[in-house]
Protein backbone atom coordinates (compact mmCIF):
# COMPACT_ATOMS: atom_id res chain seq x y z
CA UNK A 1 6.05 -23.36 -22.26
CA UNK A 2 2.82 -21.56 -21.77
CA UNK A 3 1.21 -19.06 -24.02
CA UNK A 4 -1.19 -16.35 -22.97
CA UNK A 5 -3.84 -17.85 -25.09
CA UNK A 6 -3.40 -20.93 -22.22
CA UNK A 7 -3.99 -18.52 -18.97
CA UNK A 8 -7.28 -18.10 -17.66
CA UNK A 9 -8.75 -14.74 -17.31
CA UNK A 10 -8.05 -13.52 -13.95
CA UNK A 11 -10.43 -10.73 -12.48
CA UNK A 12 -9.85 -9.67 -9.14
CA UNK A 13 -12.00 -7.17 -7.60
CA UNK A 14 -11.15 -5.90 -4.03
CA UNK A 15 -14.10 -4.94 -1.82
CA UNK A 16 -12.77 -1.28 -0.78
CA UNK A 17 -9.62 -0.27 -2.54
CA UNK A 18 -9.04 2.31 0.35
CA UNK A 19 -9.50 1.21 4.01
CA UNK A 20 -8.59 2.70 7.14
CA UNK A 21 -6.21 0.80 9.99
CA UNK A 22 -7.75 -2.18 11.63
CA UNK A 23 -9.90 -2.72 9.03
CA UNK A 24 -10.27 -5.66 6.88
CA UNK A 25 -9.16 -5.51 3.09
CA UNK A 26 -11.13 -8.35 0.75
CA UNK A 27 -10.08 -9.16 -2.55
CA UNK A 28 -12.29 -11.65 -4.29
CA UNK A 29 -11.59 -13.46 -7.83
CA UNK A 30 -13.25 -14.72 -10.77
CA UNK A 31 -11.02 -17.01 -12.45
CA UNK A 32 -12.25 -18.25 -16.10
CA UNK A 33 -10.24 -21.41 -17.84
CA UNK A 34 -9.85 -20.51 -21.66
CA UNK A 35 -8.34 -23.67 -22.13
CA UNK A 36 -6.92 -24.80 -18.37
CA UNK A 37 -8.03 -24.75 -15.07
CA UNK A 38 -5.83 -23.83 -12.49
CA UNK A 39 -4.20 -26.66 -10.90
CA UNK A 40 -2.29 -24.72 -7.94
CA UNK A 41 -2.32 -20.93 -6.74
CA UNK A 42 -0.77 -18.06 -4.49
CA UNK A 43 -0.97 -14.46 -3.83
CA UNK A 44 1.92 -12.74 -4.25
CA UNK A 45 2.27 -9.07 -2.37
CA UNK A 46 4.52 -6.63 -4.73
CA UNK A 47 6.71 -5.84 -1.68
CA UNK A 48 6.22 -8.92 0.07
CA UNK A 49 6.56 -11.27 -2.16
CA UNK A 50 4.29 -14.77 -1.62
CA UNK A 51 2.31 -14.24 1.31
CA UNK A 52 1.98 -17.14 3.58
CA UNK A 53 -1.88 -18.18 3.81
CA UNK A 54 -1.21 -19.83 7.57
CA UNK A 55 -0.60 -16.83 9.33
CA UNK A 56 -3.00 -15.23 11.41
CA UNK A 57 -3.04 -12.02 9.34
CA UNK A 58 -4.73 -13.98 6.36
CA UNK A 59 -7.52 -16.11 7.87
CA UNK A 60 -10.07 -16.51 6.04
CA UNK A 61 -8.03 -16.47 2.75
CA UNK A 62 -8.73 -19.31 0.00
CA UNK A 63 -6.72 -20.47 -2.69
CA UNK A 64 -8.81 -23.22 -5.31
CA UNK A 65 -11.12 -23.28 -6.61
CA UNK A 66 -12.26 -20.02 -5.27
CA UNK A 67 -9.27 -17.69 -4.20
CA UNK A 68 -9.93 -15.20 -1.76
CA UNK A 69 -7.72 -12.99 -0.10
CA UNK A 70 -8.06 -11.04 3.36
CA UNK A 71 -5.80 -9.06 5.46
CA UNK A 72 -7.22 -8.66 8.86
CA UNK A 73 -6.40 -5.65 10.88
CA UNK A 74 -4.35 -3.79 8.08
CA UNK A 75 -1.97 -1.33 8.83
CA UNK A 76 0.01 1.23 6.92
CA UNK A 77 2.95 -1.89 6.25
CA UNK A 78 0.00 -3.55 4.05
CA UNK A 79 -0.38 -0.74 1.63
CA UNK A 80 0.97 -2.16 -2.01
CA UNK A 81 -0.18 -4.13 -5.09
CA UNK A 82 -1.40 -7.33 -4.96
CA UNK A 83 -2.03 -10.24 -7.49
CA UNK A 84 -2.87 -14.01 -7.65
CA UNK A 85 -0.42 -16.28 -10.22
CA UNK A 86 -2.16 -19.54 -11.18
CA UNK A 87 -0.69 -22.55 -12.06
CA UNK A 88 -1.60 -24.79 -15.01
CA UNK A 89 -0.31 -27.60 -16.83
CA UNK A 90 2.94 -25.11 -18.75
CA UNK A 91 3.41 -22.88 -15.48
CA UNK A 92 2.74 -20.00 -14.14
CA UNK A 93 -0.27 -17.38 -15.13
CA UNK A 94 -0.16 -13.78 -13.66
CA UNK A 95 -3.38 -11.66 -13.24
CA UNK A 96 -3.26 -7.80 -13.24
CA UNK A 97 -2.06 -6.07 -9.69
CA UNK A 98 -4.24 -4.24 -7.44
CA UNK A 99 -3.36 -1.76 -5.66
CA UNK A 100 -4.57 -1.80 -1.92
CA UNK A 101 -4.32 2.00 0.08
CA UNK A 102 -4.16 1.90 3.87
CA UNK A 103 -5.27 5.12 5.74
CA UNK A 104 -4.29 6.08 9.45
CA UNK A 105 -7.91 7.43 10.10
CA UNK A 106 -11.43 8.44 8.73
């Protein structure tokens, strides 16, 4: 079973937290190993759930070793929370959510 002491520190930092539709939404990570490193990852959208890395939507998303996440042409439907869980060796690590806002127009 994993402790917190185990998780890596998980900073994500999103390029705009407000964006208007069409745009593109970037959320970058810095992901530091206190003990582990990350052996397998996924973003996870609050009302989503995992989101699926192969769709269009998503290109030019990463996972490891440096996760990246972008939603391409956002629309209102993409407003929420977002965070990345990491795996190590005694499961699952959660960072902190982030809350993406999706505007009609400037």
């Amino acid at each position: 079973m994993k402790s917190f002491a185990e998780c890596p520190l998980i900073l994500i930092t999103l390029k705009r937290n407000v964006i208007y539709w069409d745009e593109e939404a970037m959320f970058t990570v810095a992901a530091v190993p206190k003990v582990q490193s990350a052996i397998a990852a996924e973003w996870y959208g609050y009302n989503f759930g995992i989101l699926n890395m192969t769709e269009k939507k998503y290109v030019g998303s990463a996972l490891l070793p440096f996760p990246k996440l972008v939603i391409n042409d956002a629309v209102i439907e993409d407003r929420g929370s977002y965070r990345l869980r990491v795996r190590i060796r005694e499961g699952w690590c959660d960072s902190d959510w982030v809350y993406l806002n999706v505007r009609k127009s400037k």
